[in-house]
C-alpha atoms as a PDB file:
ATOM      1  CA  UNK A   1     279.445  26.480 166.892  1.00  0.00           C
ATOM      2  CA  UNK A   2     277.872  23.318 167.608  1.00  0.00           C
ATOM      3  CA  UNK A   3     278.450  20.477 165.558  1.00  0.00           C
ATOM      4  CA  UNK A   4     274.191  19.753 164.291  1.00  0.00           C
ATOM      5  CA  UNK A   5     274.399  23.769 163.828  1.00  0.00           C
ATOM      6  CA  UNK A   6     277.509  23.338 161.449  1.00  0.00           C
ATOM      7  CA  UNK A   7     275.201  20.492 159.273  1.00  0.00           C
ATOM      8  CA  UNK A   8     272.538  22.560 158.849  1.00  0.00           C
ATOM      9  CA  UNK A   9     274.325  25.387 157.831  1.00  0.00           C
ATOM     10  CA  UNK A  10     276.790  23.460 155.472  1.00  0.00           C
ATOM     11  CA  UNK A  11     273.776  21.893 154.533  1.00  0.00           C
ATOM     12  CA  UNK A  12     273.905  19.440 151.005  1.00  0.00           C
ATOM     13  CA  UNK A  13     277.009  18.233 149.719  1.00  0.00           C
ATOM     14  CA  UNK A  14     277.578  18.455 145.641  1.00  0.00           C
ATOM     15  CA  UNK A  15     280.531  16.443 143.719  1.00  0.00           C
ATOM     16  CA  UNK A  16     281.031  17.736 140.417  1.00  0.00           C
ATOM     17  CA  UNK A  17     283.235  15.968 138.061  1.00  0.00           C
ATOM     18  CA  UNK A  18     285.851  17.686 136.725  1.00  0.00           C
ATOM     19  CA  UNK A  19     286.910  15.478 133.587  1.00  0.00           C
ATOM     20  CA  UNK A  20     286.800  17.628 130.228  1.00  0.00           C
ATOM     21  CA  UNK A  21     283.592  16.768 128.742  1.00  0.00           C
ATOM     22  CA  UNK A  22     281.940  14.970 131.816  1.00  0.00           C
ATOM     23  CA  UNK A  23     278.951  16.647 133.271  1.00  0.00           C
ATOM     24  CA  UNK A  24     277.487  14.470 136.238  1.00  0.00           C
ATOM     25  CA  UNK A  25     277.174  15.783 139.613  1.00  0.00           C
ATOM     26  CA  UNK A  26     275.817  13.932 142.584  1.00  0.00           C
ATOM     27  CA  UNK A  27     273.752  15.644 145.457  1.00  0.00           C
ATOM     28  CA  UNK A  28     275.012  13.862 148.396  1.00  0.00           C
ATOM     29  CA  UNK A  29     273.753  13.767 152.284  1.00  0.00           C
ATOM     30  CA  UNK A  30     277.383  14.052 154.219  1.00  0.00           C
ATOM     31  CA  UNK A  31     275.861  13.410 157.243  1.00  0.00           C
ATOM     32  CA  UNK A  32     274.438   9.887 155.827  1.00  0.00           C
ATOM     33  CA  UNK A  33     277.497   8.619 154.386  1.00  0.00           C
ATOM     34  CA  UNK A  34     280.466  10.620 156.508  1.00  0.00           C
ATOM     35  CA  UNK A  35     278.497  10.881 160.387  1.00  0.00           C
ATOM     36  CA  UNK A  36     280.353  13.442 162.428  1.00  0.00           C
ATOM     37  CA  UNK A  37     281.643  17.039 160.277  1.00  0.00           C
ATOM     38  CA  UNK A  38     284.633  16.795 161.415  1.00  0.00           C
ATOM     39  CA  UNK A  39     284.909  13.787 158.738  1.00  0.00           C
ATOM     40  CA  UNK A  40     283.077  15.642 155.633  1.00  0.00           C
ATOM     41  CA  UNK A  41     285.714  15.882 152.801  1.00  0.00           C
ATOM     42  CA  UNK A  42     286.927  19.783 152.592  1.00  0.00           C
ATOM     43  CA  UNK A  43     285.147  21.492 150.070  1.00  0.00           C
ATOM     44  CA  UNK A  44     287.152  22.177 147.242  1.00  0.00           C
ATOM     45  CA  UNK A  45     289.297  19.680 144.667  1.00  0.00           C
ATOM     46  CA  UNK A  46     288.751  16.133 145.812  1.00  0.00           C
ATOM     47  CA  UNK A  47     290.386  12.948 144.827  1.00  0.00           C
ATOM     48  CA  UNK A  48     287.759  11.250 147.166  1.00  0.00           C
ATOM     49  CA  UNK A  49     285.340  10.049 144.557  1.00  0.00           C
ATOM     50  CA  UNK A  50     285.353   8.200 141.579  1.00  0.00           C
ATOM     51  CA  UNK A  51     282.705   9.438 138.665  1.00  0.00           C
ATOM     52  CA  UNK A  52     280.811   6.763 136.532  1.00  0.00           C
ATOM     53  CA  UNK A  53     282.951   8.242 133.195  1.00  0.00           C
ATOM     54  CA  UNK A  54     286.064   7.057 135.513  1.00  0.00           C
ATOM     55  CA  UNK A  55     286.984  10.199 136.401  1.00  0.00           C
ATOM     56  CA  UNK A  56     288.779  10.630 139.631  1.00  0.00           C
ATOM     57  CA  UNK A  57     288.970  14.318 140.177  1.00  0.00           C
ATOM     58  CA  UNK A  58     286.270  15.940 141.281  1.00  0.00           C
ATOM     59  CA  UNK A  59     285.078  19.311 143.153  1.00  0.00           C
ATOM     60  CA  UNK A  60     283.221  19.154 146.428  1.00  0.00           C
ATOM     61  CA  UNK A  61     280.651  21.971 147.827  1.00  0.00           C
ATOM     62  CA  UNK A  62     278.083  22.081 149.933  1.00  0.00           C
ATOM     63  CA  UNK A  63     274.895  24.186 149.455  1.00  0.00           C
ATOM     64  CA  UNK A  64     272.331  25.149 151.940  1.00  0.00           C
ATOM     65  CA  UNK A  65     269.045  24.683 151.501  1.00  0.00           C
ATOM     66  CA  UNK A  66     268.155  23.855 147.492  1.00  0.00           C
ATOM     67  CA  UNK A  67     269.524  22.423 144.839  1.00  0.00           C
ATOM     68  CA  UNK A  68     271.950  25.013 142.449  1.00  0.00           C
ATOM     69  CA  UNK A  69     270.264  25.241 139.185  1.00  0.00           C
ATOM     70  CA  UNK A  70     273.660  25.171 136.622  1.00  0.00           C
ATOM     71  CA  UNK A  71     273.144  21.123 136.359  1.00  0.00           C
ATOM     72  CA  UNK A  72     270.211  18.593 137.527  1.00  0.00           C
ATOM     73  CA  UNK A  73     272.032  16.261 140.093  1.00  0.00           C
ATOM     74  CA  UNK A  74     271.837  12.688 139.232  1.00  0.00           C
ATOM     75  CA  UNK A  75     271.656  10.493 142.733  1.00  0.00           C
ATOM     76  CA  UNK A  76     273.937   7.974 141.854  1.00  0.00           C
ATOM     77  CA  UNK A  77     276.282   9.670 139.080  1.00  0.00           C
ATOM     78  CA  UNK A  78     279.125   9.625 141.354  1.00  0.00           C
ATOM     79  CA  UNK A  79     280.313   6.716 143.952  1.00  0.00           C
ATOM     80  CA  UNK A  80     283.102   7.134 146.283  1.00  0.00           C
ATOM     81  CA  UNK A  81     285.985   6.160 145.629  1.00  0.00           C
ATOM     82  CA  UNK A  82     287.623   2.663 146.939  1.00  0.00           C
END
């Protein structure tokens, strides 16, 4: 599969946090931040990203297409992590 057909059909990429309590998610555009697939963090548990409630463990997906409705994504709820 060509690599633009692989973006589009990974489509969006959502970071949950996964500290007890913590509810931000960001809706993220891989492609933007990460260029090329092949550099996309794996979906699944992530280290990668750091959430505003200091948080460091996270879970990455990616969703084609809309947004899931189980939690409004806030843009900037989630920065990666230096």
């Amino acid at each position: 599969m060509a690599e633009s057909q692989m973006d589009a059909s990974r489509g969006r990429m959502i970071v949950r946090c996964l500290s007890p309590g913590c509810v931000h998610v960001a809706l993220l555009d891989a492609r933007t931040l990460f260029g090329s697939t092949r550099d996309w963090p794996a979906a699944g548990t992530s280290q990668r990203f750091r959430c505003v409630c200091g948080g460091r463990e996270s879970k990455v997906s990616y969703a084609a297409g809309g947004t899931p409705v189980e939690a409004e994504p806030t843009p900037d709820a989630i920065h990666l992590w230096a």
